[in-house]
Protein backbone atom coordinates (compact mmCIF):
# COMPACT_ATOMS: atom_id res chain seq x y z
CA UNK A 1 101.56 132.45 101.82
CA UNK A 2 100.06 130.82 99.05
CA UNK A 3 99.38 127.14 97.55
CA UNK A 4 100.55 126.70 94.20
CA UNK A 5 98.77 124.14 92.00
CA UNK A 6 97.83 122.08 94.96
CA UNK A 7 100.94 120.58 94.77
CA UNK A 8 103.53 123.62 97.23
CA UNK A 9 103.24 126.61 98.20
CA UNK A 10 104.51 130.33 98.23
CA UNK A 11 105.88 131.81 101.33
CA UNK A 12 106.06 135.73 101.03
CA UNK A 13 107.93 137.71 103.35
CA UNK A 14 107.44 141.01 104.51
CA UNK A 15 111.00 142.13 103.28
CA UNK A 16 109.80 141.35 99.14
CA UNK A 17 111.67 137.75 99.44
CA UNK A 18 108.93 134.79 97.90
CA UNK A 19 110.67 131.06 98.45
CA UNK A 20 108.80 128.08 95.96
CA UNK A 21 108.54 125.24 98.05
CA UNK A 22 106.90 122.23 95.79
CA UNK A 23 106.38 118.77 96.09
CA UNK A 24 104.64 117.50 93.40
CA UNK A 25 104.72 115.53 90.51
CA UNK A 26 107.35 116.68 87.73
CA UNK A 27 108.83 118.69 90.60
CA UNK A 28 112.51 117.96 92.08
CA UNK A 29 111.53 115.90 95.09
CA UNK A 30 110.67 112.17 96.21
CA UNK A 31 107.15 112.79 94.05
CA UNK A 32 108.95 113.42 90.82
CA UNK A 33 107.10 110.46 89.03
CA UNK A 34 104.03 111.35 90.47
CA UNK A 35 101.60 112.03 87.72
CA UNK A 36 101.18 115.78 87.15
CA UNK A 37 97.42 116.86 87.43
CA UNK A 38 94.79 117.47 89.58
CA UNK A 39 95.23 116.51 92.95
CA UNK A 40 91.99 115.07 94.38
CA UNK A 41 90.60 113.45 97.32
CA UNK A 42 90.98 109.73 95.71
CA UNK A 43 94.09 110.91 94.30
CA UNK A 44 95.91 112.77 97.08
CA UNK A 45 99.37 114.01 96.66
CA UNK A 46 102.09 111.68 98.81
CA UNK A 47 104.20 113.18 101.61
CA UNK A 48 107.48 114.08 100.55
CA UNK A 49 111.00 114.53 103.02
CA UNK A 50 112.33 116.31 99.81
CA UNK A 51 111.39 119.53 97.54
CA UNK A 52 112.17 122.21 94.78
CA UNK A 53 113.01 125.34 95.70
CA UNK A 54 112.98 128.61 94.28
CA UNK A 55 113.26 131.90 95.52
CA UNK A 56 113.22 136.28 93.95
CA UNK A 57 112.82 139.21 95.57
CA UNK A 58 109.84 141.69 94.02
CA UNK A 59 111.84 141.90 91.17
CA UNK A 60 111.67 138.78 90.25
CA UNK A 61 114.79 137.97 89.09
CA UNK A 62 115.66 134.18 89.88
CA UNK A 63 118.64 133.84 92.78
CA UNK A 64 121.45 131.62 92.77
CA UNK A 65 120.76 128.76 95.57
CA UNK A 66 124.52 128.31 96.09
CA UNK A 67 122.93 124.90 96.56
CA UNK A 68 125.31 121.50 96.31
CA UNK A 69 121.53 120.21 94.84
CA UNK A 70 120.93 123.49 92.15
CA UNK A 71 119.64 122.52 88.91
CA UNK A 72 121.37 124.84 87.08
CA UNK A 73 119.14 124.52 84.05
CA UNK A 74 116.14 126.53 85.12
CA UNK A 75 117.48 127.70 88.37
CA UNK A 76 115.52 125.83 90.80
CA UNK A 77 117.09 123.64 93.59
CA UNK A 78 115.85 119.92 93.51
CA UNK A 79 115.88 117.23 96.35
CA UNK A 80 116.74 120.09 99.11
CA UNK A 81 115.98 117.90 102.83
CA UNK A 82 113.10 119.18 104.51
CA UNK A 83 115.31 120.07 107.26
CA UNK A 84 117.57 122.83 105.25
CA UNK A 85 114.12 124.37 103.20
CA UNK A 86 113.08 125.48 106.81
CA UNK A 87 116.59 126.37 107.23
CA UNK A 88 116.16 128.16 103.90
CA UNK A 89 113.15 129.80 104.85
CA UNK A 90 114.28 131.68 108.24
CA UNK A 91 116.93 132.59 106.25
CA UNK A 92 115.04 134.28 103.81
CA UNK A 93 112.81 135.71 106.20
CA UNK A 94 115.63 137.56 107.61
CA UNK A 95 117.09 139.42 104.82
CA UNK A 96 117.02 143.43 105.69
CA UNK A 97 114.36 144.89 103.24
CA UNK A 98 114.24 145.34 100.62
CA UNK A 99 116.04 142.43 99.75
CA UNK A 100 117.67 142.77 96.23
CA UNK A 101 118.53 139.07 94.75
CA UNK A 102 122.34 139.68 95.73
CA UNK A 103 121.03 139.98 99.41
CA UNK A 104 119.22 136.51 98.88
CA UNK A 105 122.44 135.10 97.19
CA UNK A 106 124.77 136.44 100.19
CA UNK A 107 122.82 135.22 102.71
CA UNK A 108 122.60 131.93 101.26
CA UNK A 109 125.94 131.37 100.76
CA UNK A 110 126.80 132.65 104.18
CA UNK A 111 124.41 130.04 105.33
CA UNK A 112 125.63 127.71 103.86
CA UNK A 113 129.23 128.36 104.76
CA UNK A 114 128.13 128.60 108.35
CA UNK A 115 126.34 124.80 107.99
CA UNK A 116 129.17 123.17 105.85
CA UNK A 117 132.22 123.44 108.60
């Protein structure tokens, strides 16, 4: 795992998967009009219940979210509940290795099939 910017962070997974998780300013979450900088100590970033995801495998190569919330335009997810990111993550996590960005892709969707009805 690593923090990005001060403002999310990087989980890496054994099986080549990395998921984006940010929160901060100019990012797809409740801090979206939070000015993008530095964070500091007398300028902390704000909690956030929301956040922009993004995952690849080692290759790289952007996956498909199959996300109701997907920002098509540069293939990030915005506003994704806290809740389904952790849901997101296990997920992730439990891809076969090495995961190819089709294996993130099915496993999304059938995650999200299994969580819509």
């Amino acid at each position: 795992m690593r923090i990005t910017y001060g403002k999310g962070v990087h989980y890496i997974f054994d099986n080549g998967v990395t998921v984006s998780v940010q929160i901060g300013g100019g990012n797809y979450c409740n801090n979206y009009g939070f000015p993008i900088g530095p964070i500091t100590r007398d300028n902390p970033l704000p909690s956030s219940n929301t956040a922009e995801i993004a995952i690849w495998p080692e290759s790289k190569e952007w996956a498909n979210l199959n996300s109701p919330n997907e920002n098509y335009e540069n293939g990030v997810a915005g506003h994704v509940p806290i809740d389904e990111v952790i849901d997101i993550l296990a997920t992730c996590k439990a891809i076969t290795a090495p995961a190819s960005k089709s294996d993130i892709e099915t496993a999304l969707l059938d995650w999200r099939k299994s969580n819509d009805g």
